[in-house]
PDB file of N, CA and C in Angstrom:
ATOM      1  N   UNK A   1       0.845  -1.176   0.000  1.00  0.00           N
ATOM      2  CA  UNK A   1       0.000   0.000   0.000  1.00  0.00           C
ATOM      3  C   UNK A   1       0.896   1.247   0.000  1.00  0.00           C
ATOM      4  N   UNK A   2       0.240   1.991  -0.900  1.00  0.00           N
ATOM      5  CA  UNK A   2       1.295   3.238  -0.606  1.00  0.00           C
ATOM      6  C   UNK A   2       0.589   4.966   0.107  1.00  0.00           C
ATOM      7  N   UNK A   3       1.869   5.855   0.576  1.00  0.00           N
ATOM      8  CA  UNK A   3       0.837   6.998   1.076  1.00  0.00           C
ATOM      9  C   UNK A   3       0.660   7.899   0.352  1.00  0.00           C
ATOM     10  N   UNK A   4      -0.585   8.478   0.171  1.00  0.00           N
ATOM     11  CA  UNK A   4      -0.806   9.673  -0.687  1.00  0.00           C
ATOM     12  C   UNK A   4      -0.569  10.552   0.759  1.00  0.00           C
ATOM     13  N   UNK A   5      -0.053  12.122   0.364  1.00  0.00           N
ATOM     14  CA  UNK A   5      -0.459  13.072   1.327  1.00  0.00           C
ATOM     15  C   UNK A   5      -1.076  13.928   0.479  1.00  0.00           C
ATOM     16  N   UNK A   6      -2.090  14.629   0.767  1.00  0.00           N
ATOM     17  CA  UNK A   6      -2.444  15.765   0.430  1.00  0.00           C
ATOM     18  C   UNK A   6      -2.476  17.244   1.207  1.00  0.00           C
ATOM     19  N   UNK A   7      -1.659  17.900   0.859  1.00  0.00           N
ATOM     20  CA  UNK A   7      -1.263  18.921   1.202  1.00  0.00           C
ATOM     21  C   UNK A   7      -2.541  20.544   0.979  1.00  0.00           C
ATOM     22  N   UNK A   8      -3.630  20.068   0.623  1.00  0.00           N
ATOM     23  CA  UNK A   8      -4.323  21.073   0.209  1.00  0.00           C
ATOM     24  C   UNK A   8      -4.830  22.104   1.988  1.00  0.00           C
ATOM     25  N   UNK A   9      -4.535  21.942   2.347  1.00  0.00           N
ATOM     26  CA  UNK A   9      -4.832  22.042   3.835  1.00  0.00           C
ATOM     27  C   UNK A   9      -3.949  23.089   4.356  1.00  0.00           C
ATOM     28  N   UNK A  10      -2.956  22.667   4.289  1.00  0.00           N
ATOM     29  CA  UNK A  10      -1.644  23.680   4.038  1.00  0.00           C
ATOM     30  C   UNK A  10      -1.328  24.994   4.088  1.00  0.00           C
ATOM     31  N   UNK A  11      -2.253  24.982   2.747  1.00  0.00           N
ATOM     32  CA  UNK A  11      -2.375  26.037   1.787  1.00  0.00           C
ATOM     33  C   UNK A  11      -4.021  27.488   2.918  1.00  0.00           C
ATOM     34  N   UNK A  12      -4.906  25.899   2.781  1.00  0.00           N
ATOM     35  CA  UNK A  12      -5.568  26.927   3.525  1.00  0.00           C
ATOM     36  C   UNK A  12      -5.349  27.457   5.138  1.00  0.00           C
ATOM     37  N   UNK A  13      -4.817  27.081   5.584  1.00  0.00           N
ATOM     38  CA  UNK A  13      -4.257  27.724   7.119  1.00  0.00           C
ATOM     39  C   UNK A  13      -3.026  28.653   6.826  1.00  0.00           C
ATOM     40  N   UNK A  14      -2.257  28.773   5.588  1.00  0.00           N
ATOM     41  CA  UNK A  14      -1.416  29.349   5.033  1.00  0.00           C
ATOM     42  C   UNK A  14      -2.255  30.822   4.878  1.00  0.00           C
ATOM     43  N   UNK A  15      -3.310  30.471   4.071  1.00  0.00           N
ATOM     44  CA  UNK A  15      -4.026  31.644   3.591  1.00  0.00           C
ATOM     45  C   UNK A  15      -5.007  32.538   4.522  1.00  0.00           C
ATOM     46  N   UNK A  16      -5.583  31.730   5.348  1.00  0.00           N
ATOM     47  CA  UNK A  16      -6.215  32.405   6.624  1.00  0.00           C
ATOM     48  C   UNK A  16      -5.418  33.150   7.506  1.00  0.00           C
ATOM     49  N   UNK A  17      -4.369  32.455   7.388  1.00  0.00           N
ATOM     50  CA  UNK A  17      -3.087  33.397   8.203  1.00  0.00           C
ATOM     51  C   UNK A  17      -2.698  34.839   7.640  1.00  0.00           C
ATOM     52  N   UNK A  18      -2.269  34.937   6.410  1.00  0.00           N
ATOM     53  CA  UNK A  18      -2.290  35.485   5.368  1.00  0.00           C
ATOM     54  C   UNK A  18      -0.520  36.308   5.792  1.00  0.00           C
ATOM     55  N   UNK A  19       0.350  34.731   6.425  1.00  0.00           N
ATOM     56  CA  UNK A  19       1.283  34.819   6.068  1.00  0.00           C
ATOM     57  C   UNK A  19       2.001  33.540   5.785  1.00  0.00           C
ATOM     58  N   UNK A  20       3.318  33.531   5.353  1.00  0.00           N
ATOM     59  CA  UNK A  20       3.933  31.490   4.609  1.00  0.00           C
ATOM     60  C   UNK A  20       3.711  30.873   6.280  1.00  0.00           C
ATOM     61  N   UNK A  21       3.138  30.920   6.860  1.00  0.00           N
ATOM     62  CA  UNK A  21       3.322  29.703   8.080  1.00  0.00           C
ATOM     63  C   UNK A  21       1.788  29.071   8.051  1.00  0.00           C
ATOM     64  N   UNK A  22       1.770  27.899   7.768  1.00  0.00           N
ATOM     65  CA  UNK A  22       2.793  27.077   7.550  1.00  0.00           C
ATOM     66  C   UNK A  22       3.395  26.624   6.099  1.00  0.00           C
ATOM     67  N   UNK A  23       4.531  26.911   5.931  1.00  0.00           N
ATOM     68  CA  UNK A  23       5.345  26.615   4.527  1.00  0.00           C
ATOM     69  C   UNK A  23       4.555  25.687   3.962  1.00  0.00           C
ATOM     70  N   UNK A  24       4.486  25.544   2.451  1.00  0.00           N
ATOM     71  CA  UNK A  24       3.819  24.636   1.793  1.00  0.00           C
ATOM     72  C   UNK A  24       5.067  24.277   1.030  1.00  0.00           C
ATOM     73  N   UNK A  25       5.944  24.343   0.652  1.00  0.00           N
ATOM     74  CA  UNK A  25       7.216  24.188   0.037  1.00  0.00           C
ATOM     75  C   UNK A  25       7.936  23.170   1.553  1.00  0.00           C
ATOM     76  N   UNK A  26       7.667  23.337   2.489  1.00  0.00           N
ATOM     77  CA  UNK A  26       9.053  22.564   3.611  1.00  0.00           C
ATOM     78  C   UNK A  26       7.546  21.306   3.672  1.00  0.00           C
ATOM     79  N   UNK A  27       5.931  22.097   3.565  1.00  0.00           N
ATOM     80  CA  UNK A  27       5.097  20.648   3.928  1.00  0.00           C
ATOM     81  C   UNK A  27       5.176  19.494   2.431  1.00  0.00           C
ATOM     82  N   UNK A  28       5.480  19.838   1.295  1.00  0.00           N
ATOM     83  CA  UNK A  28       5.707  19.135   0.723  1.00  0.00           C
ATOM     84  C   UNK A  28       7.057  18.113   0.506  1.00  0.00           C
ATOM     85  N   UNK A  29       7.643  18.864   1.304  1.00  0.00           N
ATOM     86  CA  UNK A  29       9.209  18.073   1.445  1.00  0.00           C
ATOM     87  C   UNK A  29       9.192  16.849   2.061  1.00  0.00           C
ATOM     88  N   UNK A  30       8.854  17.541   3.402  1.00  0.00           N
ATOM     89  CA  UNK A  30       7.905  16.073   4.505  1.00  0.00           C
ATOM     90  C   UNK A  30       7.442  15.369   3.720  1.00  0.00           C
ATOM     91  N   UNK A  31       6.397  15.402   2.671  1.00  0.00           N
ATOM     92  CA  UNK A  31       5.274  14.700   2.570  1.00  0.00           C
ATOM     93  C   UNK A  31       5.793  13.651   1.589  1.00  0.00           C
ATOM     94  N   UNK A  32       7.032  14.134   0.600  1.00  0.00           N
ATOM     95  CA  UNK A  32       7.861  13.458  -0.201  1.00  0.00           C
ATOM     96  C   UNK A  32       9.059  12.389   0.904  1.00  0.00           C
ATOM     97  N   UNK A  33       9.227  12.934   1.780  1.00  0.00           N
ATOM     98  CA  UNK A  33      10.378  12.300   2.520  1.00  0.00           C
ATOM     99  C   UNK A  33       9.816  11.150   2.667  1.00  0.00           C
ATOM    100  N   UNK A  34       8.364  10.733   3.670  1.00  0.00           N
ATOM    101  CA  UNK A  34       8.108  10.254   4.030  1.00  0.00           C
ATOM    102  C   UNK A  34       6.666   9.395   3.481  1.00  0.00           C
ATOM    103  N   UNK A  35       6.487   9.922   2.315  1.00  0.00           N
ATOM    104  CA  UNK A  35       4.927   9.777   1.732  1.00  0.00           C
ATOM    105  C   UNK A  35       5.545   8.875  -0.102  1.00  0.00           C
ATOM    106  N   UNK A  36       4.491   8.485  -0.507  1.00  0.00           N
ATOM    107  CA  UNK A  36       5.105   8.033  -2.283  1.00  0.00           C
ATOM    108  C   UNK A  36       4.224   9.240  -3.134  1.00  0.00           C
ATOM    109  N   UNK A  37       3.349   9.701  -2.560  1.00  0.00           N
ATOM    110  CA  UNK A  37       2.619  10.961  -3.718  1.00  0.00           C
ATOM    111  C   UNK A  37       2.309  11.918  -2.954  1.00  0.00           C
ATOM    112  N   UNK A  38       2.353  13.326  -3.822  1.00  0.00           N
ATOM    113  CA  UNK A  38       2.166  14.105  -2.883  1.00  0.00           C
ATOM    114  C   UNK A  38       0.744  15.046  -3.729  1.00  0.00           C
ATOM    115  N   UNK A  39      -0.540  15.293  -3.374  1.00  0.00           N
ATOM    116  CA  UNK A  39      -1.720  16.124  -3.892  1.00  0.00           C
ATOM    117  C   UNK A  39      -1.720  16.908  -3.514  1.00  0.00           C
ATOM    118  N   UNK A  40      -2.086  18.614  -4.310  1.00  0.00           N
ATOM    119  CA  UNK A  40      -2.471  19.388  -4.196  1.00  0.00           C
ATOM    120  C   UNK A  40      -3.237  19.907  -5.304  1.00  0.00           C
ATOM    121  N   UNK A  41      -4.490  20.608  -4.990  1.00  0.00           N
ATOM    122  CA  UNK A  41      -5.604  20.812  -5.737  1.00  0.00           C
ATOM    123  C   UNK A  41      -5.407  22.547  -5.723  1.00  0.00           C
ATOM    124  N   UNK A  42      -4.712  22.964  -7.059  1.00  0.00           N
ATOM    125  CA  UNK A  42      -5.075  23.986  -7.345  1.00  0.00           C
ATOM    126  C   UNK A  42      -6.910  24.685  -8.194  1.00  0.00           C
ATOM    127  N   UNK A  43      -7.417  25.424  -6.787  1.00  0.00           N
ATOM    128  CA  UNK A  43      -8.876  26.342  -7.173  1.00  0.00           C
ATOM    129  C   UNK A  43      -8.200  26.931  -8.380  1.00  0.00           C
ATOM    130  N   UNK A  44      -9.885  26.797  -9.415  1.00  0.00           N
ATOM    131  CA  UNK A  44      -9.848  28.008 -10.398  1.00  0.00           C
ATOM    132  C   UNK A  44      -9.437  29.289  -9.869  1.00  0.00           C
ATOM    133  N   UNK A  45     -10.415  29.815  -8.694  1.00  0.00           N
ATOM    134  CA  UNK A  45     -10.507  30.976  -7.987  1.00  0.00           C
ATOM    135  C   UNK A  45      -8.973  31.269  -7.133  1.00  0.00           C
ATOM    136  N   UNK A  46      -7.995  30.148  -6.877  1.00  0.00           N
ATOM    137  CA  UNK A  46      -6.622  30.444  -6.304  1.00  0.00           C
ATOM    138  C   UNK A  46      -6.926  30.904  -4.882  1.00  0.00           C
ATOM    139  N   UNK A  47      -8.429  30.408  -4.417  1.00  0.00           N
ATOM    140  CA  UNK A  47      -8.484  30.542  -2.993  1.00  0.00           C
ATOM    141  C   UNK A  47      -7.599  29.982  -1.657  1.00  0.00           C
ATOM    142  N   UNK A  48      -6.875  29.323  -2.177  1.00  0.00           N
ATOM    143  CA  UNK A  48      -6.059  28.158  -1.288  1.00  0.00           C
ATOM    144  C   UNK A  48      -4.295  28.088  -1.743  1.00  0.00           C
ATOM    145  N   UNK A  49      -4.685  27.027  -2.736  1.00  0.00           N
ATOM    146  CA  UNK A  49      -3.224  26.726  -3.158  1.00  0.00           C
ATOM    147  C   UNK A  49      -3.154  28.278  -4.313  1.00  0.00           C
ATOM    148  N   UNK A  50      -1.450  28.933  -4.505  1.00  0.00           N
ATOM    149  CA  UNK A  50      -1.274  29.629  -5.486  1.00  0.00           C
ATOM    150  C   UNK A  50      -0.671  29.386  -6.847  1.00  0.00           C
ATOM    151  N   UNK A  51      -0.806  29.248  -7.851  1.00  0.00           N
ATOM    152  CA  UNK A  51      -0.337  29.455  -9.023  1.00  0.00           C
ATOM    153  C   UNK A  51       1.625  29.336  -8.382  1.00  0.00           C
ATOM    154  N   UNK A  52       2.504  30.071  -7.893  1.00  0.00           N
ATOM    155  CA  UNK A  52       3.964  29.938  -7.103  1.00  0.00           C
ATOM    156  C   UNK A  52       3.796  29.069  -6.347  1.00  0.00           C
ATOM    157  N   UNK A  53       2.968  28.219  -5.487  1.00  0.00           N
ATOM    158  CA  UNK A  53       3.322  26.958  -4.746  1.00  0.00           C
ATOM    159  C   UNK A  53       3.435  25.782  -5.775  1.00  0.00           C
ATOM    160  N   UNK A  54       2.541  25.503  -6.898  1.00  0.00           N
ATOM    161  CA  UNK A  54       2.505  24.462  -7.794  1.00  0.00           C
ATOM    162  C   UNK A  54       4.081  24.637  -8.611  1.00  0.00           C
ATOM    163  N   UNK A  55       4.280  25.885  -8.871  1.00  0.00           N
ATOM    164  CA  UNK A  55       5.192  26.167  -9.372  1.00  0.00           C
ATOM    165  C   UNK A  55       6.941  25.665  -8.742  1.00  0.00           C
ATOM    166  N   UNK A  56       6.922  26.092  -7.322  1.00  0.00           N
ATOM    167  CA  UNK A  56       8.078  25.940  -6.685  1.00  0.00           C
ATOM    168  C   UNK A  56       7.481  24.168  -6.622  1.00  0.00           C
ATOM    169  N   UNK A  57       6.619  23.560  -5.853  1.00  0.00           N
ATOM    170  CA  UNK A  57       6.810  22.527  -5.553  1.00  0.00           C
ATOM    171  C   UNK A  57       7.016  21.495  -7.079  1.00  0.00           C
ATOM    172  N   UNK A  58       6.587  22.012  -8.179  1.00  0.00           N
ATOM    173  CA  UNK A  58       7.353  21.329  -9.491  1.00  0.00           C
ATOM    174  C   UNK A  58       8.891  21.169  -9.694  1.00  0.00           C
ATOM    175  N   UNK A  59       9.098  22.795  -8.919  1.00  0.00           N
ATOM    176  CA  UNK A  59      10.766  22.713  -9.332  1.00  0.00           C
ATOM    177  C   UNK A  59      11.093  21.782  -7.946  1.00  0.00           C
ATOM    178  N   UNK A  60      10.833  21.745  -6.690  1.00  0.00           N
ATOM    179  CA  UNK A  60      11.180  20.912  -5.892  1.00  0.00           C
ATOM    180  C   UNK A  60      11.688  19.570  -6.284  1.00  0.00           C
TER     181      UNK A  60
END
């Protein structure tokens, strides 16, 4: 069996904060260290995850 993480969560306590804590770039690191896939659901609306997190966590 393998682990998915999904990181979309992240993003929204990221954004309610409406500062990087908690990192979505260091939570995807974790989630790779220790996980085999890692999800995040970029909104049309970019309410959550941003357009630069999909981005950095690609180049990750």
């Amino acid at each position: 069996m393998l682990l998915g993480v999904n990181i979309d969560h992240i993003a929204v306590l990221r954004q309610a904060r409406m500062v990087n804590d908690p990192d979505l770039l260091e939570a995807a690191f974790i989630a790779a260290k220790h996980g085999d896939q890692i999800t995040l659901h970029v909104r049309e609306d970019r309410r959550h995850a941003q357009d630069f997190d999909l981005e950095n966590i690609i180049k990750f």
